[in-house]
PDB file of N, CA and C in Angstrom:
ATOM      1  N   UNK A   1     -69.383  19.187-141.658  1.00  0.00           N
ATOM      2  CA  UNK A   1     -70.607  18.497-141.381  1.00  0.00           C
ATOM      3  C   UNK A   1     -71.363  19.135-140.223  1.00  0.00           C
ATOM      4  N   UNK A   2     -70.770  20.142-139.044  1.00  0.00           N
ATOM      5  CA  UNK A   2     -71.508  20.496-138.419  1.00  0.00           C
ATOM      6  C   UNK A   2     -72.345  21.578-138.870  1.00  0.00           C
ATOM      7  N   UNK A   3     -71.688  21.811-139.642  1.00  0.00           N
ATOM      8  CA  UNK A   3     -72.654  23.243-139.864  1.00  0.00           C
ATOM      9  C   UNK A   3     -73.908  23.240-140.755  1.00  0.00           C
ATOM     10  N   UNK A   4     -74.373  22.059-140.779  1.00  0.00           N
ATOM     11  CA  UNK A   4     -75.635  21.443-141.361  1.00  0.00           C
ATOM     12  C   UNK A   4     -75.599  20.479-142.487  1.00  0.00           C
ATOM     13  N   UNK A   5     -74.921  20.780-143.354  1.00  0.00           N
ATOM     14  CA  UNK A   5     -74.811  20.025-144.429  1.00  0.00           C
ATOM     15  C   UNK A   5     -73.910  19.082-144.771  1.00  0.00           C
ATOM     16  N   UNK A   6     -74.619  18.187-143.603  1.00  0.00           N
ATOM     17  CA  UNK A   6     -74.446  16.736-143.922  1.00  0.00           C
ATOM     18  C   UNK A   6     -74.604  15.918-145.041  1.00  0.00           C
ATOM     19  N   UNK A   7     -73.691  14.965-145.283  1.00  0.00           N
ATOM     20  CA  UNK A   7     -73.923  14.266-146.463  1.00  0.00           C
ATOM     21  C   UNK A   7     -75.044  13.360-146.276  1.00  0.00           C
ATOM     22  N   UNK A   8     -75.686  12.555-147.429  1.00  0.00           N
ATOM     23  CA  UNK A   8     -76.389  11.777-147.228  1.00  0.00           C
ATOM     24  C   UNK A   8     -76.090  10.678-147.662  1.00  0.00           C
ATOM     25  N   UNK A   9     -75.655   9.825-147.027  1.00  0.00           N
ATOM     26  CA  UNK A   9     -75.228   8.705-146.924  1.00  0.00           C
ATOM     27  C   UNK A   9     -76.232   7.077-147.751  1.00  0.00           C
ATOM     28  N   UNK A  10     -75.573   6.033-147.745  1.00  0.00           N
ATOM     29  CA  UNK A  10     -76.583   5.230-148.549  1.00  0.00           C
ATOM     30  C   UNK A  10     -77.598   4.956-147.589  1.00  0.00           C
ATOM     31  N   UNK A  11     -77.366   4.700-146.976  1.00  0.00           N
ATOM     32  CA  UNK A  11     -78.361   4.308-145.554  1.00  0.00           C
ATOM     33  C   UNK A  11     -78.877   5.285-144.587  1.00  0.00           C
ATOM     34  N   UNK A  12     -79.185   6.624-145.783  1.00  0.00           N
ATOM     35  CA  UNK A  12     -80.201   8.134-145.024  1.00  0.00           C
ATOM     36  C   UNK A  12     -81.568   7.968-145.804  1.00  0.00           C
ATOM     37  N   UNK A  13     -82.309   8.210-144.806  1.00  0.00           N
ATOM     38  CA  UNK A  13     -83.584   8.098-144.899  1.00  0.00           C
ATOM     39  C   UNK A  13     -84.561   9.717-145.375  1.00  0.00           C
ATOM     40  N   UNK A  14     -85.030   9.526-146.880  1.00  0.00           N
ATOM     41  CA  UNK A  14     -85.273  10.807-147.260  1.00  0.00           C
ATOM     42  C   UNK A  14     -86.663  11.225-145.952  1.00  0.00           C
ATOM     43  N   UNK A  15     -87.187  12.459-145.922  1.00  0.00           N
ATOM     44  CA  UNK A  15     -88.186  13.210-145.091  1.00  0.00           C
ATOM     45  C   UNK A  15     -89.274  12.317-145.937  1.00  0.00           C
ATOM     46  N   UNK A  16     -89.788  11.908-147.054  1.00  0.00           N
ATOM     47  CA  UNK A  16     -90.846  11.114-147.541  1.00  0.00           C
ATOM     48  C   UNK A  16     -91.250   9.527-146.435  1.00  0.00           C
ATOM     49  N   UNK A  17     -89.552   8.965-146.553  1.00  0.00           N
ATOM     50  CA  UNK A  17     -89.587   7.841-146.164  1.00  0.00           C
ATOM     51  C   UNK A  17     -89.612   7.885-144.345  1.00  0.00           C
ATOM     52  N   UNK A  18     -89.315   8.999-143.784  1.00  0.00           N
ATOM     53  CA  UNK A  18     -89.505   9.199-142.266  1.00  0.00           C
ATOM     54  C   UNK A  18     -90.959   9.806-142.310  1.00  0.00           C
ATOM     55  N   UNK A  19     -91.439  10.390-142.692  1.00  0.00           N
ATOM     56  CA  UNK A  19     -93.461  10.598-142.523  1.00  0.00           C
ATOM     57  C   UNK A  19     -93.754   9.437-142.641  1.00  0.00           C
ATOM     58  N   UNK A  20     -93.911   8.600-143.579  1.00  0.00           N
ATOM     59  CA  UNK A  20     -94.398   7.610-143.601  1.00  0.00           C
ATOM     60  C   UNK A  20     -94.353   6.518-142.697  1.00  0.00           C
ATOM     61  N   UNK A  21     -92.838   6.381-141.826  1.00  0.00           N
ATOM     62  CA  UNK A  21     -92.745   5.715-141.253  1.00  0.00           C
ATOM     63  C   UNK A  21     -93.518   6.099-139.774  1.00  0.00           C
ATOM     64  N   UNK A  22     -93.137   7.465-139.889  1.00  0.00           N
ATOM     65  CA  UNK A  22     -94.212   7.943-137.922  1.00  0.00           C
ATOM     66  C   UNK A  22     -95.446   8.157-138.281  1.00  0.00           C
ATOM     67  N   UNK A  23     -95.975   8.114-139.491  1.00  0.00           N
ATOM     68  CA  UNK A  23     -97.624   7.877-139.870  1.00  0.00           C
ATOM     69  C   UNK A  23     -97.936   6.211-139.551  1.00  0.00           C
ATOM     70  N   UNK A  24     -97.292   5.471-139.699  1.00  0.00           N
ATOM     71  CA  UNK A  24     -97.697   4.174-139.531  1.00  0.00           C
ATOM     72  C   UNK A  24     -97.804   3.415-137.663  1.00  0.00           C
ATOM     73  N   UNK A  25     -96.342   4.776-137.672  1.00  0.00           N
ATOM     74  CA  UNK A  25     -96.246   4.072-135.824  1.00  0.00           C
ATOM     75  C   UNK A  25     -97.460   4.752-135.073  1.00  0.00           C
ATOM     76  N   UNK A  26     -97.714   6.014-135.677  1.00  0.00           N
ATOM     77  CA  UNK A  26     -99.144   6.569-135.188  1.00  0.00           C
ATOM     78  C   UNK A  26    -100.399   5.866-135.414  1.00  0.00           C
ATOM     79  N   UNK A  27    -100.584   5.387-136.519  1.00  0.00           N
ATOM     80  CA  UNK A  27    -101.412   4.222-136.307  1.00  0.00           C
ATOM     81  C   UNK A  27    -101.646   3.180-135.429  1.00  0.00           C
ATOM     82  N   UNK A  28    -100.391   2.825-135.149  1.00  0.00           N
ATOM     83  CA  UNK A  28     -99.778   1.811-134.428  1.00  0.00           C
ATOM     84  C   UNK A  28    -100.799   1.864-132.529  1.00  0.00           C
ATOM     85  N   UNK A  29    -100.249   3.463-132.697  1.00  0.00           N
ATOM     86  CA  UNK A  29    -100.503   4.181-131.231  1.00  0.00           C
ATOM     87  C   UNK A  29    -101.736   4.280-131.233  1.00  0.00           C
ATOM     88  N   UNK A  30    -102.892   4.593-132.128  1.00  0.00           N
ATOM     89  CA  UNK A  30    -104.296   4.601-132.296  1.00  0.00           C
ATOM     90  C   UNK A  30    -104.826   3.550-131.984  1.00  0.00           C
ATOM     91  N   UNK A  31    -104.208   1.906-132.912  1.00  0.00           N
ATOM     92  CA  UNK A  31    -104.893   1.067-132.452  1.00  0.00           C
ATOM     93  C   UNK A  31    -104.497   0.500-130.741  1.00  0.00           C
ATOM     94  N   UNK A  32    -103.488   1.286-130.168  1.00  0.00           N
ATOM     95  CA  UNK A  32    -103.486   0.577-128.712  1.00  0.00           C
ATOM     96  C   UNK A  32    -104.460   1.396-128.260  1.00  0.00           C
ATOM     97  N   UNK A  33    -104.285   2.725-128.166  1.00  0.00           N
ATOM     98  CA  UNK A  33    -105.733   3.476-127.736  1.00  0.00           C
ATOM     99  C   UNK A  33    -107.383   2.655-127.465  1.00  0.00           C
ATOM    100  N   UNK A  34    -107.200   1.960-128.670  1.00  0.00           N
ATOM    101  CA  UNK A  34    -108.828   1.254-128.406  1.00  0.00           C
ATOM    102  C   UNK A  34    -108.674  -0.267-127.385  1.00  0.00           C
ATOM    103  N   UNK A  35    -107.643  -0.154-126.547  1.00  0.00           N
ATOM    104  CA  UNK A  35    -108.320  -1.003-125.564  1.00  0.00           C
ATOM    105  C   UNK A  35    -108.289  -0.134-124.655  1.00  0.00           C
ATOM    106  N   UNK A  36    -108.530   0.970-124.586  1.00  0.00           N
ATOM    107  CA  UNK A  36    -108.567   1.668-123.154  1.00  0.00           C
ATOM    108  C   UNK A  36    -110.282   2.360-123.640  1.00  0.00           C
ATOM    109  N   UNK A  37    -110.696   2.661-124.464  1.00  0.00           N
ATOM    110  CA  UNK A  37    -112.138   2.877-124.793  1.00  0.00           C
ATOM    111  C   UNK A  37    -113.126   2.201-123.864  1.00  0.00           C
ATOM    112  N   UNK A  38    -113.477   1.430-123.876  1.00  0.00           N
ATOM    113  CA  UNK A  38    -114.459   0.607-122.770  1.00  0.00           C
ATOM    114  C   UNK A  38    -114.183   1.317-121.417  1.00  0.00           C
ATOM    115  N   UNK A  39    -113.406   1.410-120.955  1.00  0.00           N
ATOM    116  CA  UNK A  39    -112.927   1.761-119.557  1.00  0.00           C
ATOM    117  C   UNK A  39    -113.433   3.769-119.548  1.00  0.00           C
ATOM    118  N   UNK A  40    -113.426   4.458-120.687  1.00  0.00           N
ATOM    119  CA  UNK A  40    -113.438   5.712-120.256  1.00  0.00           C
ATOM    120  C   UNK A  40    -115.227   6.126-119.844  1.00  0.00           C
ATOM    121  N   UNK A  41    -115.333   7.315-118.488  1.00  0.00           N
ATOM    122  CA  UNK A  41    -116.205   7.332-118.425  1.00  0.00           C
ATOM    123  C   UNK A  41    -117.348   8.080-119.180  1.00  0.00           C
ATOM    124  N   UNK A  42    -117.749   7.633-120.259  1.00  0.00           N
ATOM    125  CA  UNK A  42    -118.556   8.099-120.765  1.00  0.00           C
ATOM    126  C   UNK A  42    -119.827   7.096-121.464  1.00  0.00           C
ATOM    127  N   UNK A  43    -120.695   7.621-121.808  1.00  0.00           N
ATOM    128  CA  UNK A  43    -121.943   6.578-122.578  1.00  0.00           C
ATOM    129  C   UNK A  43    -121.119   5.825-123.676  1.00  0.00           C
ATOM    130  N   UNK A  44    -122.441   4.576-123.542  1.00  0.00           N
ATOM    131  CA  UNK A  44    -122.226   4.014-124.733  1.00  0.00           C
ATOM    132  C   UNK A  44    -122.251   4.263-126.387  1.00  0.00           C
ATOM    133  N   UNK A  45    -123.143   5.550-126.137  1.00  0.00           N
ATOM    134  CA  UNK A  45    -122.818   5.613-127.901  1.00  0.00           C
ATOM    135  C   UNK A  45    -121.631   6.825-127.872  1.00  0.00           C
ATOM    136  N   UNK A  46    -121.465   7.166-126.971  1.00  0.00           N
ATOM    137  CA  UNK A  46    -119.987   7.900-127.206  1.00  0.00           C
ATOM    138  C   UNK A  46    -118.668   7.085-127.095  1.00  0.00           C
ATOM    139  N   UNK A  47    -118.352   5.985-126.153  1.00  0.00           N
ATOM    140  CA  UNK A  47    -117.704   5.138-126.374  1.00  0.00           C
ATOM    141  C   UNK A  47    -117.589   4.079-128.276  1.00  0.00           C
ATOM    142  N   UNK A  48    -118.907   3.997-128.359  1.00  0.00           N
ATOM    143  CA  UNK A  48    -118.896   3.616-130.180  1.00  0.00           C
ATOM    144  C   UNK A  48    -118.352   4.547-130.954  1.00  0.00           C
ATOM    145  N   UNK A  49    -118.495   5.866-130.370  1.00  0.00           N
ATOM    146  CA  UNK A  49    -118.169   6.801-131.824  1.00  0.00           C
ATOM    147  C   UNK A  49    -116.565   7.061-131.836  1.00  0.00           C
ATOM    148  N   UNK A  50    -116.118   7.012-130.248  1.00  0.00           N
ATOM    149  CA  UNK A  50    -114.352   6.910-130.223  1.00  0.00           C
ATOM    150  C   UNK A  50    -113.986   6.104-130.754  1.00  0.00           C
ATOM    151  N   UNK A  51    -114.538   5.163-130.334  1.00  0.00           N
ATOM    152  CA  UNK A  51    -113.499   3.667-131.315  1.00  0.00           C
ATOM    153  C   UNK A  51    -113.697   3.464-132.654  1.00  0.00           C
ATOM    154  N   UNK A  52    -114.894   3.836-132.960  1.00  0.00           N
ATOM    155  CA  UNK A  52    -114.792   3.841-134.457  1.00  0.00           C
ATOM    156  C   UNK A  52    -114.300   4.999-134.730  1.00  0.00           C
ATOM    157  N   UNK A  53    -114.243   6.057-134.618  1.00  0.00           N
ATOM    158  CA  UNK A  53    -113.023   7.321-134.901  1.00  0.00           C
ATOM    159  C   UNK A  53    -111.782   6.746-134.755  1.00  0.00           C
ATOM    160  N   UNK A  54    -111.183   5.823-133.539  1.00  0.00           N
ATOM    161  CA  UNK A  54    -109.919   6.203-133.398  1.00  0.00           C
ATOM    162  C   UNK A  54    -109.633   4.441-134.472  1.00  0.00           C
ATOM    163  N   UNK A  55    -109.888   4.174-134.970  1.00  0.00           N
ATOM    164  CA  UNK A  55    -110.358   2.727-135.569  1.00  0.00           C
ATOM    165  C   UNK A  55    -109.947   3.282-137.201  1.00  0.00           C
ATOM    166  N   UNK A  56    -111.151   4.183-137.657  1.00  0.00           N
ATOM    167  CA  UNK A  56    -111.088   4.745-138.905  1.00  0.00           C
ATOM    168  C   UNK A  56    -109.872   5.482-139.171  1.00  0.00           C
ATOM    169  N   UNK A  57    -109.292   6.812-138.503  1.00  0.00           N
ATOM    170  CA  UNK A  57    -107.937   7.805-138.579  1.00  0.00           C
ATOM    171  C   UNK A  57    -106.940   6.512-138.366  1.00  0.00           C
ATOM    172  N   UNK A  58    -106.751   5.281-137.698  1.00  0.00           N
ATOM    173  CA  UNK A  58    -105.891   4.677-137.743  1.00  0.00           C
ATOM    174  C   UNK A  58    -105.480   3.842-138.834  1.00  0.00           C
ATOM    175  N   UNK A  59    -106.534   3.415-139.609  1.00  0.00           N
ATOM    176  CA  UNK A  59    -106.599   3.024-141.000  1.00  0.00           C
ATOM    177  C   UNK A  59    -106.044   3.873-141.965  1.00  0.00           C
ATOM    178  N   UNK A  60    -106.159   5.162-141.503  1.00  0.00           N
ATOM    179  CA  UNK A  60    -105.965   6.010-142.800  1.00  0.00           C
ATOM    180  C   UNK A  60    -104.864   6.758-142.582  1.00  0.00           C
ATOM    181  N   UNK A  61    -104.345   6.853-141.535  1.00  0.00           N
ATOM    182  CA  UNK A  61    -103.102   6.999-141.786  1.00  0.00           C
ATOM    183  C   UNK A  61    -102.249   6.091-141.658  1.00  0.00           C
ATOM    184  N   UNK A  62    -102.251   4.216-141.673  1.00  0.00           N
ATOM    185  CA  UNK A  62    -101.493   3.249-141.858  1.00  0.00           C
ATOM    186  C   UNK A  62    -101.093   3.603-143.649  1.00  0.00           C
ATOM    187  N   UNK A  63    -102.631   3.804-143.869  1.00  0.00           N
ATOM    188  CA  UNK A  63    -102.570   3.468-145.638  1.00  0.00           C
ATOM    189  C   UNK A  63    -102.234   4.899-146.179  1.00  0.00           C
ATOM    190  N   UNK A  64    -101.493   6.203-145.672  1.00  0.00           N
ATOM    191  CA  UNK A  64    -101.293   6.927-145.715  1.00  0.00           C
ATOM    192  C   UNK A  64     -99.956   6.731-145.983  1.00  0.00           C
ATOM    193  N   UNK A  65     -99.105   6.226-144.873  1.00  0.00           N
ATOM    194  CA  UNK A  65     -97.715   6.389-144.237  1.00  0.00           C
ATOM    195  C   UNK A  65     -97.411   5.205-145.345  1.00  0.00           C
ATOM    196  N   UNK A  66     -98.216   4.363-145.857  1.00  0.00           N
ATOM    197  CA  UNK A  66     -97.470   3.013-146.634  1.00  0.00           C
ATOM    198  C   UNK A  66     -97.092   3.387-148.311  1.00  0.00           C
ATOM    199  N   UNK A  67     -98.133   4.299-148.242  1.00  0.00           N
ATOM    200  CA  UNK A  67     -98.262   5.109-149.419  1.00  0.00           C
ATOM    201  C   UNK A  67     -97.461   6.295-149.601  1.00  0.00           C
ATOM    202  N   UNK A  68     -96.952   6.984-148.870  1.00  0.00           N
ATOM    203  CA  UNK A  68     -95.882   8.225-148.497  1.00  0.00           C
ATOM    204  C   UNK A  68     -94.162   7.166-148.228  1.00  0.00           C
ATOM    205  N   UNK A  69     -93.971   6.231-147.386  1.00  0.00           N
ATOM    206  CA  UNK A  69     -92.875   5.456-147.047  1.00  0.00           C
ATOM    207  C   UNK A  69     -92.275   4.762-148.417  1.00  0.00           C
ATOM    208  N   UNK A  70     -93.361   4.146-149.172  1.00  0.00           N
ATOM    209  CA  UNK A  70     -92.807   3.514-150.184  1.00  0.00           C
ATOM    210  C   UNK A  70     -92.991   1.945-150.349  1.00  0.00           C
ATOM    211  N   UNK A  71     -93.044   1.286-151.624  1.00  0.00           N
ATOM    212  CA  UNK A  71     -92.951  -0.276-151.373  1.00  0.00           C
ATOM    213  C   UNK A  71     -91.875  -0.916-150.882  1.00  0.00           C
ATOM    214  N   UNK A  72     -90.926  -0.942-150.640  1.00  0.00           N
ATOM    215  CA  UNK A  72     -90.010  -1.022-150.471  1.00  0.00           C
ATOM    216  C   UNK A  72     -89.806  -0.962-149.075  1.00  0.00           C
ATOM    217  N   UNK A  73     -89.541  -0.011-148.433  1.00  0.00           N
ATOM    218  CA  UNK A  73     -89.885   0.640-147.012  1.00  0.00           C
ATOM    219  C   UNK A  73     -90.768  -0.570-146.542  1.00  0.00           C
ATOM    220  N   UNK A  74     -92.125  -0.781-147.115  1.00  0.00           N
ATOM    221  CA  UNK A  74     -93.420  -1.454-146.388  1.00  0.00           C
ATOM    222  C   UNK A  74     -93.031  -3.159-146.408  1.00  0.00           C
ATOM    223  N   UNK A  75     -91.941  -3.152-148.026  1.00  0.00           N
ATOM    224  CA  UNK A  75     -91.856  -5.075-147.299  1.00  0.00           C
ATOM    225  C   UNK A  75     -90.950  -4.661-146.067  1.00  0.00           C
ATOM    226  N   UNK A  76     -90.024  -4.044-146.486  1.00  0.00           N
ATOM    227  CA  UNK A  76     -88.901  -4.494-145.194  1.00  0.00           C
ATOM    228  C   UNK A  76     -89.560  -4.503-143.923  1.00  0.00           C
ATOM    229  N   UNK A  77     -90.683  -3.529-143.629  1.00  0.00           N
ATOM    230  CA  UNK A  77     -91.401  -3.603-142.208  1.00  0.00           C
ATOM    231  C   UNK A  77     -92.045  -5.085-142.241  1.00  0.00           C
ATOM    232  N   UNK A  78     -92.745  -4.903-143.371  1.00  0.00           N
ATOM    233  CA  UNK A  78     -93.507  -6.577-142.869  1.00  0.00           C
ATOM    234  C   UNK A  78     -92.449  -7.510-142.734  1.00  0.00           C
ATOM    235  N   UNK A  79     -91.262  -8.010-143.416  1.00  0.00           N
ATOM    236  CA  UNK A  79     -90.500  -8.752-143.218  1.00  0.00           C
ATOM    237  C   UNK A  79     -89.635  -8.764-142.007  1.00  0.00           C
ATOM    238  N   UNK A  80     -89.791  -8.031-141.439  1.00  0.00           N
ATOM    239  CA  UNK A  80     -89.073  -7.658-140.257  1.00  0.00           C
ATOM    240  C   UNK A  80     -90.181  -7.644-138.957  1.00  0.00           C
ATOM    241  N   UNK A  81     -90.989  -7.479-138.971  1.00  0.00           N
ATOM    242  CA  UNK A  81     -92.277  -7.632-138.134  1.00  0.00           C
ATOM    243  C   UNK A  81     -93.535  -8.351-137.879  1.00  0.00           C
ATOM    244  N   UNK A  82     -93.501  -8.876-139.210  1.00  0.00           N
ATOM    245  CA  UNK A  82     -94.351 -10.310-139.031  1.00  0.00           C
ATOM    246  C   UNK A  82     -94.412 -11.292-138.006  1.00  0.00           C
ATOM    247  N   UNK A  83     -95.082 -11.201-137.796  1.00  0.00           N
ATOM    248  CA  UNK A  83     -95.003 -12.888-136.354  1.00  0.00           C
ATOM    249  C   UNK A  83     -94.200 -13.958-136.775  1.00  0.00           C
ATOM    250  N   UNK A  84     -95.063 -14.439-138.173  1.00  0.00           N
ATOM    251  CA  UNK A  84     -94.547 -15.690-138.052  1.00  0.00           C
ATOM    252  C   UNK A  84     -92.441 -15.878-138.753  1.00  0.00           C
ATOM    253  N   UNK A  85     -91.722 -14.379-138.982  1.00  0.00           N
ATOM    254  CA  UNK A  85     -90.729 -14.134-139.295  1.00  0.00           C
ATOM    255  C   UNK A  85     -90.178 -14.289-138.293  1.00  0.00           C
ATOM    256  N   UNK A  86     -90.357 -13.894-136.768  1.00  0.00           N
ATOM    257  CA  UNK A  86     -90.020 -13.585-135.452  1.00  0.00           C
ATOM    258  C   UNK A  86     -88.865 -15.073-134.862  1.00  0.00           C
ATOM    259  N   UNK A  87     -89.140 -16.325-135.234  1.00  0.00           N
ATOM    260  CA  UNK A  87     -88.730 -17.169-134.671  1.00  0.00           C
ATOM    261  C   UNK A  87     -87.406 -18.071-135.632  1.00  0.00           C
ATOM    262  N   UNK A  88     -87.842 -17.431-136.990  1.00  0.00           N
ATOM    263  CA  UNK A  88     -86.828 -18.200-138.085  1.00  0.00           C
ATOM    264  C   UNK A  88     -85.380 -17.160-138.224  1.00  0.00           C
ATOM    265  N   UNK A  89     -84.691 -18.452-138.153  1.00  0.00           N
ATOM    266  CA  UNK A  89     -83.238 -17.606-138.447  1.00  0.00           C
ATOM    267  C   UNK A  89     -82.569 -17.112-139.466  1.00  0.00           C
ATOM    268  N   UNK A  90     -81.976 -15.815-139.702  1.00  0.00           N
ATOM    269  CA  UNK A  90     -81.411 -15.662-141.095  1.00  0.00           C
ATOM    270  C   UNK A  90     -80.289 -16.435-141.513  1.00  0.00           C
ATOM    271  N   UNK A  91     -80.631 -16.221-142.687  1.00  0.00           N
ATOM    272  CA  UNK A  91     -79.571 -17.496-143.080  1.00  0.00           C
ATOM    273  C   UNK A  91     -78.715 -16.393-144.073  1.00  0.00           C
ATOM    274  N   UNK A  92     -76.979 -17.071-143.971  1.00  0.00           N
ATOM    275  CA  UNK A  92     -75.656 -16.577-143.714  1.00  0.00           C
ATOM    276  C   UNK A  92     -75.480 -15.906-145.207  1.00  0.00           C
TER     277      UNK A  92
END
């Protein structure tokens, strides 16, 4: 196994299903980006055109990475990350 060729196990994650997943967290990272917009020093219509840039590429690579990750992949995130999932307990 060290010498690269590792097995892949049931619970290995193909290179499809890992893009997809750091396409989505990059999204993720885009939309925190836009609360720091207001604050940078520049005009107002350059401040509009960042956030709607960093607004739009964040859309498109959510719906990129959901589309590359898989259905499957995308419930388990929502089911696992949803708010209102956050407080209910699994049951046995």
């Amino acid at each position: 196994m060290r010498d690269g060729t590792a097995r892949r196990g049931a619970g290995a994650m193909s290179w499809q299903t890992r893009t997809g997943i750091v396409l989505v967290v990059v999204s993720c990272v885009l939309y925190a980006a836009l609360i720091g917009v207001p604050f940078l020093p520049v005009g107002t219509g350059a401040k509009l055109a960042i956030g709607l840039s960093l607004f739009i590429i964040g859309e498109g690579t959510f719906w990129v990475g959901c589309l590359i990750a898989g259905k499957e992949v995308m419930i388990y995130l929502r089911k696992k990350l949803w708010p209102a999932n956050w407080r209910r307990k699994a049951h046995p």
